[in-house]
Protein backbone atom coordinates (compact mmCIF):
# COMPACT_ATOMS: atom_id res chain seq x y z
CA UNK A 1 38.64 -8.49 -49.57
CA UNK A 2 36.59 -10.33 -51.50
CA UNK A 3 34.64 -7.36 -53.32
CA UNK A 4 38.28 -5.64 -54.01
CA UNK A 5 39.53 -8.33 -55.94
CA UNK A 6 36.56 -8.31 -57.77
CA UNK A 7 36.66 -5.10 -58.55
CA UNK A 8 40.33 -5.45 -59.10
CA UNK A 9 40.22 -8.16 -61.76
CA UNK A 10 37.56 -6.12 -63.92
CA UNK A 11 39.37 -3.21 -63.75
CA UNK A 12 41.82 -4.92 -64.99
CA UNK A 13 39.67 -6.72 -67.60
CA UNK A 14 38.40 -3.55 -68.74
CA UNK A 15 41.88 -1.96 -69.07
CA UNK A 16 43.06 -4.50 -71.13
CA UNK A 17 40.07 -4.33 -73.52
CA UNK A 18 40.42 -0.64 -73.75
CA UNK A 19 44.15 -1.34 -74.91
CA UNK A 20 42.91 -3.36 -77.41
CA UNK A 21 40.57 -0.74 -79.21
CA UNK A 22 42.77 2.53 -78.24
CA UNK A 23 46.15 0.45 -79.59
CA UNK A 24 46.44 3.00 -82.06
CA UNK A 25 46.07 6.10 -80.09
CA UNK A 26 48.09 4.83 -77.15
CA UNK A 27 50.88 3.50 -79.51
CA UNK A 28 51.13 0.34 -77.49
CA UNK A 29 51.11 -3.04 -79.02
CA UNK A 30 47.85 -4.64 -77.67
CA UNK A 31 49.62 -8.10 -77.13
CA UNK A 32 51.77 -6.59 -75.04
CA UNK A 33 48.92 -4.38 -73.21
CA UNK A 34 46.74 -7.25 -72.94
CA UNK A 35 49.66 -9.91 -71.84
CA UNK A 36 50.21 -7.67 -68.96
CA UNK A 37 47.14 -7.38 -67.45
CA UNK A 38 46.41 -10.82 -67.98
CA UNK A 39 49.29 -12.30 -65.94
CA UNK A 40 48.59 -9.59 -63.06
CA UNK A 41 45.22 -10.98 -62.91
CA UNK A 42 46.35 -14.13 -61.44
CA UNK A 43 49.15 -12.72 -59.77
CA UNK A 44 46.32 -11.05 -57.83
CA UNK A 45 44.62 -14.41 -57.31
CA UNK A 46 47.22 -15.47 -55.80
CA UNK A 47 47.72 -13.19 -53.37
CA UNK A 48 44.57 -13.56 -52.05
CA UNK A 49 43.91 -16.86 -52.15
CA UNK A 50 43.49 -17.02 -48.28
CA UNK A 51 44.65 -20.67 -48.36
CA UNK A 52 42.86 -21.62 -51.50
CA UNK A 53 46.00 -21.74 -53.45
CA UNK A 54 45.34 -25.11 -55.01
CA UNK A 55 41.89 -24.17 -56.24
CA UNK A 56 43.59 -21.17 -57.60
CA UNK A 57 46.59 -22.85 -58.96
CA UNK A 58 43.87 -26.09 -60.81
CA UNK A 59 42.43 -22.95 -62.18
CA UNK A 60 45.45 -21.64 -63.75
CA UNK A 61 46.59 -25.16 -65.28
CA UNK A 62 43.41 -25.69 -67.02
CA UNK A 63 43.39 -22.23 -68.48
CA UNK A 64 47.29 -22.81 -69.60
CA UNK A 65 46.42 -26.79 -71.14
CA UNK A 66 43.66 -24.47 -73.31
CA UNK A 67 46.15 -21.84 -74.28
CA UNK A 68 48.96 -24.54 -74.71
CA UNK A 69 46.62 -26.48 -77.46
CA UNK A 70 45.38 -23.33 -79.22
CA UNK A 71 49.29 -21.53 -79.35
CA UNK A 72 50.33 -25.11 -80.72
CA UNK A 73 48.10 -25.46 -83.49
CA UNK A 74 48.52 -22.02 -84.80
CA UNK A 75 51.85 -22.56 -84.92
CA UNK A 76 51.97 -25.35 -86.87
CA UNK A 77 49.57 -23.61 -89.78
CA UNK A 78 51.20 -20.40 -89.22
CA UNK A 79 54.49 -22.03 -90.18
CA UNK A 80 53.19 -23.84 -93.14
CA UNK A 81 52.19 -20.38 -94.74
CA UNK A 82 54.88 -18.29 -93.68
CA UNK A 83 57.28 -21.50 -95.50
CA UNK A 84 54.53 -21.19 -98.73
CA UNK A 85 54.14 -17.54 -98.75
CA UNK A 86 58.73 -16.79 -98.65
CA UNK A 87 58.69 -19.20 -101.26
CA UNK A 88 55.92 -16.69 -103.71
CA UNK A 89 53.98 -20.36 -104.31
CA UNK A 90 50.87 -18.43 -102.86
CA UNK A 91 51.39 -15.07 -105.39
CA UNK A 92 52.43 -17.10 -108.22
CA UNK A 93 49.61 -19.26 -108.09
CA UNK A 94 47.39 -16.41 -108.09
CA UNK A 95 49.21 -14.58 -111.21
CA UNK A 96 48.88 -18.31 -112.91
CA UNK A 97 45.14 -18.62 -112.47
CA UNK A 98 44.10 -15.02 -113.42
CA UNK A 99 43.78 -14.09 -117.16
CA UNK A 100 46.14 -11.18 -118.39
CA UNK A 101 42.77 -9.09 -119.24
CA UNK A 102 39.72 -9.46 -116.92
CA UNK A 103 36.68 -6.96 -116.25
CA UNK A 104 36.47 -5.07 -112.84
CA UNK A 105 33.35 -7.07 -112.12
CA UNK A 106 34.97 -10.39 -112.57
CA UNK A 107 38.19 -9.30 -110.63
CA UNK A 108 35.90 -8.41 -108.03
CA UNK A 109 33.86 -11.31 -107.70
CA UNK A 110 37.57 -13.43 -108.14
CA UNK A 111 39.43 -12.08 -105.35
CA UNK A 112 36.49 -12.33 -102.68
CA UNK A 113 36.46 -16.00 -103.94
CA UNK A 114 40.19 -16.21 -103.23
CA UNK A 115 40.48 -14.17 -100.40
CA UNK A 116 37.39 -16.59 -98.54
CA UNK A 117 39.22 -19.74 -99.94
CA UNK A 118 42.60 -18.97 -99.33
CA UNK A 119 41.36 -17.47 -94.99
CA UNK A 120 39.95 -21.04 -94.41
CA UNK A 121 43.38 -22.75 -94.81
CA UNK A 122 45.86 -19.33 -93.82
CA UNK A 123 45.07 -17.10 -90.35
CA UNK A 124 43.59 -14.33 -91.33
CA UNK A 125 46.39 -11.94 -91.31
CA UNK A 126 48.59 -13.36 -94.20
CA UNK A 127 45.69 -13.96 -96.08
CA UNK A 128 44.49 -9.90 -95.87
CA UNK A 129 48.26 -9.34 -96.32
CA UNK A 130 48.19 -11.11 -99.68
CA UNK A 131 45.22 -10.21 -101.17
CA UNK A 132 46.03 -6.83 -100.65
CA UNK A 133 49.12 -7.32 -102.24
CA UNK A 134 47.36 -8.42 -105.56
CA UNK A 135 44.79 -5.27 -105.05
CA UNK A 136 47.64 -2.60 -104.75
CA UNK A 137 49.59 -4.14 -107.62
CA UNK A 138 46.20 -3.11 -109.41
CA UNK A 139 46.77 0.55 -109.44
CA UNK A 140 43.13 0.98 -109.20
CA UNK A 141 41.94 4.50 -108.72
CA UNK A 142 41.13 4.94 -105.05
CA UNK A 143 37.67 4.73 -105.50
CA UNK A 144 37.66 1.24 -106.63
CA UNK A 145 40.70 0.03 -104.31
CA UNK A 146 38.21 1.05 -101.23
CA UNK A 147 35.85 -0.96 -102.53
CA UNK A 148 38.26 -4.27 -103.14
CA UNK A 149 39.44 -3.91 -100.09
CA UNK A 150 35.90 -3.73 -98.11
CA UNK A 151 35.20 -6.76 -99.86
CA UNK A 152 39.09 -8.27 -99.01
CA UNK A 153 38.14 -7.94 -95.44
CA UNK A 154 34.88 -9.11 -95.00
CA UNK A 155 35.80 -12.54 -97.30
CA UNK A 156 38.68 -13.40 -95.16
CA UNK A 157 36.71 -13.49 -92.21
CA UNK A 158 33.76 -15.24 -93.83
CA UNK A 159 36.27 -17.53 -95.21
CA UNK A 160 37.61 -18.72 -92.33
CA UNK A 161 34.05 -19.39 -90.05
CA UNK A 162 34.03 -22.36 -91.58
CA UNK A 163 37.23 -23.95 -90.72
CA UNK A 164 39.53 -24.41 -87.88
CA UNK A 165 42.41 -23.36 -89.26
CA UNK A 166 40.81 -20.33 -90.63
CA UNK A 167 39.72 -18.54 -87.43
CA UNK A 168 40.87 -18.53 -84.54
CA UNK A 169 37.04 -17.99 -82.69
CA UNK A 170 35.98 -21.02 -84.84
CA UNK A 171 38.89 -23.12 -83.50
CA UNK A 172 38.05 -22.24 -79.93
CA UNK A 173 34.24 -23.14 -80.26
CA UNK A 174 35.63 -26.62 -81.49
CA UNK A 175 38.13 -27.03 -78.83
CA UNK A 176 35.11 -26.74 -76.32
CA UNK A 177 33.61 -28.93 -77.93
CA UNK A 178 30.29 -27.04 -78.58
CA UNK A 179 30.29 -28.06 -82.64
CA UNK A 180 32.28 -30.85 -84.61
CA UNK A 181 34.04 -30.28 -87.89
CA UNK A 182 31.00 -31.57 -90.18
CA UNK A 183 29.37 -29.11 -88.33
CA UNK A 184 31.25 -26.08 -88.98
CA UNK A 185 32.01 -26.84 -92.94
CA UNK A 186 28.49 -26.40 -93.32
CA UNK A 187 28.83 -23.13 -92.35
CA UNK A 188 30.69 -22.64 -95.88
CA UNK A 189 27.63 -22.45 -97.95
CA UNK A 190 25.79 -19.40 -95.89
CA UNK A 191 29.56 -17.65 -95.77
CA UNK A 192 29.85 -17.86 -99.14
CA UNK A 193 26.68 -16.45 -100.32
CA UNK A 194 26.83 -13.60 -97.53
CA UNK A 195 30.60 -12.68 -99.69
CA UNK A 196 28.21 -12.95 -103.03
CA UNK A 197 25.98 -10.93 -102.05
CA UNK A 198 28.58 -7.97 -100.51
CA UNK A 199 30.23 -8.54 -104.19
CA UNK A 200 27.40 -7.92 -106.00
CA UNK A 201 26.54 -4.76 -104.28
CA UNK A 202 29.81 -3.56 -104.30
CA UNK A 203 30.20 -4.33 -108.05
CA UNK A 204 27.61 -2.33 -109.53
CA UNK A 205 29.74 0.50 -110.22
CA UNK A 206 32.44 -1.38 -111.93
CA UNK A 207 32.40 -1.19 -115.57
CA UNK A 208 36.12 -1.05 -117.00
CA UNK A 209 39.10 -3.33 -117.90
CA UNK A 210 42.53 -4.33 -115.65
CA UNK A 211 45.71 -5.62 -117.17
CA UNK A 212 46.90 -7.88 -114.97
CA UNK A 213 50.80 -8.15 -114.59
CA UNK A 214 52.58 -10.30 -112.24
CA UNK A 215 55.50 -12.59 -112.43
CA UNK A 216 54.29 -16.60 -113.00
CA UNK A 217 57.20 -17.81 -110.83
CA UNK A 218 57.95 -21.64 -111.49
CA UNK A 219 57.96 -24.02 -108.75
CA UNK A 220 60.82 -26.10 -106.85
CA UNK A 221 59.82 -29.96 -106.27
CA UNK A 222 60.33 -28.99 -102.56
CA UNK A 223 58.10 -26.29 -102.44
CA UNK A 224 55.14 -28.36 -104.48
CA UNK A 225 55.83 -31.27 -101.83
CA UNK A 226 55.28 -29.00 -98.76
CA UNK A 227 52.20 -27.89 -100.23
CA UNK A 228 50.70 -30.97 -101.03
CA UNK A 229 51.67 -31.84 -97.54
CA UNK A 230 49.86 -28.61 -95.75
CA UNK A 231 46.98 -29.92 -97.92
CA UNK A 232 47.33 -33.48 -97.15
CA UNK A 233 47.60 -32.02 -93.22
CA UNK A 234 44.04 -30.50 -93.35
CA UNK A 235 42.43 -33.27 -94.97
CA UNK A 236 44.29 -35.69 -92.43
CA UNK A 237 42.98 -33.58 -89.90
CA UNK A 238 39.35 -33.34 -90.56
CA UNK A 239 38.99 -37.11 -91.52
CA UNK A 240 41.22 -38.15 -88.47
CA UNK A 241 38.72 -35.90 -85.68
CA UNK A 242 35.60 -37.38 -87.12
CA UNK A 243 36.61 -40.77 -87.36
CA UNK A 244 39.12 -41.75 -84.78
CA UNK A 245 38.78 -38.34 -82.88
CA UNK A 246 42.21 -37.17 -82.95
CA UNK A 247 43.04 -34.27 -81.77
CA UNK A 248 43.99 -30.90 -84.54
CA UNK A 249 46.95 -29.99 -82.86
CA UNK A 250 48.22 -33.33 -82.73
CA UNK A 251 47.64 -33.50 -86.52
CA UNK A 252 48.64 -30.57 -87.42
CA UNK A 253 52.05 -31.22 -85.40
CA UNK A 254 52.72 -34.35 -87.41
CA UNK A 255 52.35 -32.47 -90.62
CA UNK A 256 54.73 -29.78 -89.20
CA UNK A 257 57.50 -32.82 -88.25
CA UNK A 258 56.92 -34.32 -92.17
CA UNK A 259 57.66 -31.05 -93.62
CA UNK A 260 60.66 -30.46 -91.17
CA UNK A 261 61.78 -34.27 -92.76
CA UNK A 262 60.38 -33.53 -95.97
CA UNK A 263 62.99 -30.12 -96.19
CA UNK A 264 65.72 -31.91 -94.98
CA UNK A 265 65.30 -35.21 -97.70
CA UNK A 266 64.91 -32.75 -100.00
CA UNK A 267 68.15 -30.64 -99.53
CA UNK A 268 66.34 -27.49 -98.31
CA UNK A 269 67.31 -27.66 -94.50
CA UNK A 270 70.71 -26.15 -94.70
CA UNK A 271 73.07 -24.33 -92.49
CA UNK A 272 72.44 -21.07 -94.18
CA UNK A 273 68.95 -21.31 -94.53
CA UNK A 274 67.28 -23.59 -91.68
CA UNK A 275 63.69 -24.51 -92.12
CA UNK A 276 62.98 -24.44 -88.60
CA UNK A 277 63.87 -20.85 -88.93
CA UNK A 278 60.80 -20.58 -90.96
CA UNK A 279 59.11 -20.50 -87.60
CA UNK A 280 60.43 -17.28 -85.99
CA UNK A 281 58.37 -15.36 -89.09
CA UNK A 282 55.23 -16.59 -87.72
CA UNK A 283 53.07 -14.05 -86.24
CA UNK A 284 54.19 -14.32 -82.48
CA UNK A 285 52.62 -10.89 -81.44
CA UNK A 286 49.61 -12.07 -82.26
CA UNK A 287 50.04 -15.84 -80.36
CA UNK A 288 50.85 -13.15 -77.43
CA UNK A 289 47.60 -11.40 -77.72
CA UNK A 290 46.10 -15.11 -77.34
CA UNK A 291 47.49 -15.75 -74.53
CA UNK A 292 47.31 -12.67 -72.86
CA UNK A 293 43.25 -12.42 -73.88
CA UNK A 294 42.70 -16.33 -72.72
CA UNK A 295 45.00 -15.58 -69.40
CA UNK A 296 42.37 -12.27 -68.38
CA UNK A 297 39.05 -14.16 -69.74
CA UNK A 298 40.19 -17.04 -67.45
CA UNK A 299 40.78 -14.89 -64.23
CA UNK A 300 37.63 -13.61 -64.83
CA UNK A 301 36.04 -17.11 -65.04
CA UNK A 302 37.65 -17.32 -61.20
CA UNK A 303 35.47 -14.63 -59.75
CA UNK A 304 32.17 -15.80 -61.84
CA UNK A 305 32.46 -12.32 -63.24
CA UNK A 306 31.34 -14.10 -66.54
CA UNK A 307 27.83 -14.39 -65.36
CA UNK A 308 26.18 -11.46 -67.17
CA UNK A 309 26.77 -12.95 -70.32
CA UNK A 310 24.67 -15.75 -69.45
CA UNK A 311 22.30 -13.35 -68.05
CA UNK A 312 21.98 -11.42 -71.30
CA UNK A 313 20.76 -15.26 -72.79
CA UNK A 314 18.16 -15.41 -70.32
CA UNK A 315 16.42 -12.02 -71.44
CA UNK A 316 17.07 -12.68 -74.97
CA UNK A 317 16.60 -15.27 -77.71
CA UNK A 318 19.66 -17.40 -78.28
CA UNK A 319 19.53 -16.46 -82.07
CA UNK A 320 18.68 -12.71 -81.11
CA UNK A 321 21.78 -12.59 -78.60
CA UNK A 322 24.11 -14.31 -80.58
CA UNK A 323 22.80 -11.75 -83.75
CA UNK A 324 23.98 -8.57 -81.10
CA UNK A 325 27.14 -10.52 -80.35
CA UNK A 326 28.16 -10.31 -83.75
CA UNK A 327 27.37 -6.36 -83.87
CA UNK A 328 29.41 -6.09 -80.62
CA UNK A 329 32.32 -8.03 -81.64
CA UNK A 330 32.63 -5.12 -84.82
CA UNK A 331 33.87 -3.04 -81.12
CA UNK A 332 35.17 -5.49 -79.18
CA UNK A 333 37.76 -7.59 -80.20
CA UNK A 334 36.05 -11.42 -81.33
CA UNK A 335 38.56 -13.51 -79.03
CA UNK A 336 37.86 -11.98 -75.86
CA UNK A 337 33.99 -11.96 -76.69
CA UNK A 338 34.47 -15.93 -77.89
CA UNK A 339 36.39 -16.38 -74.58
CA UNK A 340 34.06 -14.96 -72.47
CA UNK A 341 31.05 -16.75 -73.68
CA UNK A 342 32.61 -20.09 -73.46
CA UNK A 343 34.14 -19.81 -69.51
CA UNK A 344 30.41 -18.67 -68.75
CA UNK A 345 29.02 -21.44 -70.12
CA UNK A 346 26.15 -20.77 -71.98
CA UNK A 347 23.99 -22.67 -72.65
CA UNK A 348 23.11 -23.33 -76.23
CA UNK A 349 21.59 -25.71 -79.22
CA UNK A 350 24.16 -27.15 -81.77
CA UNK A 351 22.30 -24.87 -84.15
CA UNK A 352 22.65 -21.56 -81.56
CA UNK A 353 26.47 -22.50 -81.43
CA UNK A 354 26.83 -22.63 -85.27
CA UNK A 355 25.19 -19.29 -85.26
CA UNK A 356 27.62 -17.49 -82.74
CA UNK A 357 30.46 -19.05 -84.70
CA UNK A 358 29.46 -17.10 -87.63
CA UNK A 359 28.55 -13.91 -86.11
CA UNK A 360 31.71 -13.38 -84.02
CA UNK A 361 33.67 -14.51 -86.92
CA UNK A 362 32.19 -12.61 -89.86
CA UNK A 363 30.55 -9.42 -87.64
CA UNK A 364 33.79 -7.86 -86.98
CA UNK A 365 33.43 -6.90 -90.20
CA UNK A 366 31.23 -3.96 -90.14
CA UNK A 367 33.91 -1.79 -88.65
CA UNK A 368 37.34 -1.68 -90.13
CA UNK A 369 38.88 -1.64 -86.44
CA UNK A 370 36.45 -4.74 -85.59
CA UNK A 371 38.69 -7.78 -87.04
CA UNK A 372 42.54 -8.22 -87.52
CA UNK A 373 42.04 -8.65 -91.37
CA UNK A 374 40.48 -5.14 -90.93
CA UNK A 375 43.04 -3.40 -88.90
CA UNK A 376 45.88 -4.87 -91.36
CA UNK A 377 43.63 -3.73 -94.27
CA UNK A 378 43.70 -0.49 -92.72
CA UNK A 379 48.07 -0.55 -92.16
CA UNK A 380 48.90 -1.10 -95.74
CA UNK A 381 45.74 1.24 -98.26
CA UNK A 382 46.50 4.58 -97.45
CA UNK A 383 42.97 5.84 -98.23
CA UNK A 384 41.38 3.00 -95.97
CA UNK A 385 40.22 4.59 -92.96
CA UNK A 386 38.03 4.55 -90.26
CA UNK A 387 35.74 6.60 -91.92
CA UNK A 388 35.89 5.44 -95.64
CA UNK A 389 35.25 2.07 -94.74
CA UNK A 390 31.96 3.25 -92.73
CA UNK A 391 30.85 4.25 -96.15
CA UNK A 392 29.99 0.60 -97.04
CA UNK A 393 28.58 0.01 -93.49
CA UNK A 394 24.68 -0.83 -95.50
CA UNK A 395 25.92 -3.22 -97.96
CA UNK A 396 27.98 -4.71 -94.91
CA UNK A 397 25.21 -5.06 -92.58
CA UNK A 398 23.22 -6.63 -95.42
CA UNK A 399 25.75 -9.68 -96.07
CA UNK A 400 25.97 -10.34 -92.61
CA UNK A 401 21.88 -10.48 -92.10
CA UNK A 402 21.70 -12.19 -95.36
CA UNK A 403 24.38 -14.75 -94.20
CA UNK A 404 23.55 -15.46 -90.69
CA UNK A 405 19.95 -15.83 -92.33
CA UNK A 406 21.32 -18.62 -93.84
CA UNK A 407 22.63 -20.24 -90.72
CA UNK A 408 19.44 -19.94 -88.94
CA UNK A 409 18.08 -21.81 -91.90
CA UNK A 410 21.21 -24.30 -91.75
CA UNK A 411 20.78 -24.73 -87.87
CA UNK A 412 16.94 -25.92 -88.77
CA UNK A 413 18.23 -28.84 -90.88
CA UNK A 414 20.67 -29.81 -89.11
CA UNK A 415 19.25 -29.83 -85.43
């Protein structure tokens, strides 16, 4: 009985990844794909727990408590953008810092700097959503818009490797406690020169002008407030983990209740316009997905079907494996692949860790289906496809050598 579950459970397992990558041809939204087969799984394990209910059911709490902390810290930055981004204070800002008349070149270079700065405080999708906003607004000739957007893609996820509220891959590493938050903002510098490098080469081409129009909105007092309390929230949370160890989520929940507060001091939380609303805009398909990826990774972890990843660490060099695991996740969905690593328990250096943080994070970027900034990329430029975006798979594969180069180097100083 044994075997079948087994069997069972990857089958399952496998469907659900297979949902993931064929979402488009099936026409089924993977969260709810993946969501399904994840809460079968431990139906299953239920049902044949031959008395070993409570072992099953210990199982199933600790994977929730994970989920629970993950969802709830999303949340809270999710709702802190959606608030900024309804507001235009993210758009404006941009319009406001970019001269009227700018070379292609410089544009270039800009909006990979924005687009990594901007994915290291916002989830990945609203920052893709925005700087692809400010590409389209362009009216580039497609030629050029292809290459923005290559560039769009592979900063956001560079961008947010190196923060917790920037990735969701990164934020599970730290939950498990496998790297602190000193740690990971190290992981900036190496990010950052991987998305110089990709700009240069994708630059070389570029030789005209843009006009840039776009409306310099001014700001409420409200709004400014809310910002400087997201900020404030970040810096709270960094300073309050390494020094008194506090938890994110629990910081990141305060600075949720202050802006609730803040809103309603302020006049903003009204009976026409609630700012708890603000929450039901979040991305909730994708907090699904989560939890439907996290509930099948964990069933898996039941049946020690997670072994073969630790197997694959045996045959390999860490650095090597954790290299190919950054290939794979351009195929395979990152969270899964981050999941599945961390319930087998693999073990690794500090510097090994930092490594796999950046190659899950920033290797989904080779393929345009390999990353969510990718796939939403993909959604909103018409000419982006699968195939036009394998056009820039060298220049890719180059920043992501060049900048997991520079972790290895990293991981030697700081080991």
């Amino acid at each position: 009985m044994d075997s079948l579950l087994n069997i069972a459970l990857i089958t399952l397992a496998l469907l659900g990844l297979a949902s993931v990558v064929l979402e488009e041809v099936i026409h089924v939204n993977k969260a709810q794909s993946v969501l399904f087969f994840g809460c079968l799984s431990w139906v299953l394990l239920f049902l044949h727990a031959d008395g070993e209910a409570t072992h099953v059911m210990h199982g199933l709490e600790e994977n929730i408590a994970e989920i629970a902390s993950l969802w709830l810290f999303l949340l809270a930055a999710m709702t802190f953008v959606v608030y900024l981004n309804k507001k235009g204070m993210i758009e404006s800002l941009i319009y406001r810092v970019l001269p009227k008349n700018i070379s292609e070149r410089r544009l270039l270079i800009l909006t990979g700097a924005f687009a990594f700065v901007f994915s290291s405080l916002a989830d990945n999708i609203t920052a893709t959503l925005i700087s692809i906003a400010l590409i389209l607004s362009l009216n580039l000739p497609t030629r050029k818009t292809l290459r923005f957007a290559t560039l769009v893609v592979f900063a956001v996820n560079s961008g947010g490797v190196a923060m917790i509220t920037g990735d969701v891959t990164t934020l599970m590493i730290f939950l498990a406690e496998k790297v602190s938050i000193t740690h990971l903002l190290m992981l900036s510098l190496p990010a950052a020169i991987a998305v110089a490098a990709l700009s240069i080469m994708l630059s070389r081409p570029l030789t005209e002008n843009v006009l840039i129009q776009g409306e310099r909105q001014p700001a409420e007092t409200v709004d400014l407030a809310i910002a400087g309390i997201f900020l404030l929230t970040i810096i709270f949370t960094i300073v309050g983990n390494v020094v008194f160890g506090i938890p994110p989520v629990l910081s990141f929940l305060t600075g949720l209740s202050v802006m609730f507060l803040l809103a309603r001091a302020f006049g903003e939380d009204t009976e026409n316009d609630p700012i708890l609303d603000y929450i039901r805009h979040i991305e909730f398909d994708t907090l699904m997905f989560f939890l439907g990826i996290l509930l099948l990774v964990g069933a898996l972890k039941e049946i020690h079907a997670l072994d073969t990843f630790v197997a694959l660490y045996d045959l390999l060099p860490a650095w090597f494996a954790n290299y190919l695991m950054g290939l794979l996740s351009a195929l395979i969905d990152n969270v899964p692949l981050t999941a599945a690593l961390l319930k087998a328990d693999v073990t690794m250096s500090l510097a090994e860790w930092l490594s796999l943080t950046y190659a899950v994070g920033v290797g989904g970027s080779l393929l345009v289906i390999g990353s969510a900034a990718g796939i939403v990329a993909m959604s909103k430029v018409e000419a982006l496809t699968f195939g036009t975006y394998l056009r820039y798979i060298v220049p890719l594969l180059i920043a992501y050598s060049i900048g997991y180069g520079a972790v290895m180097l990293l991981g030697s100083v700081v080991s």
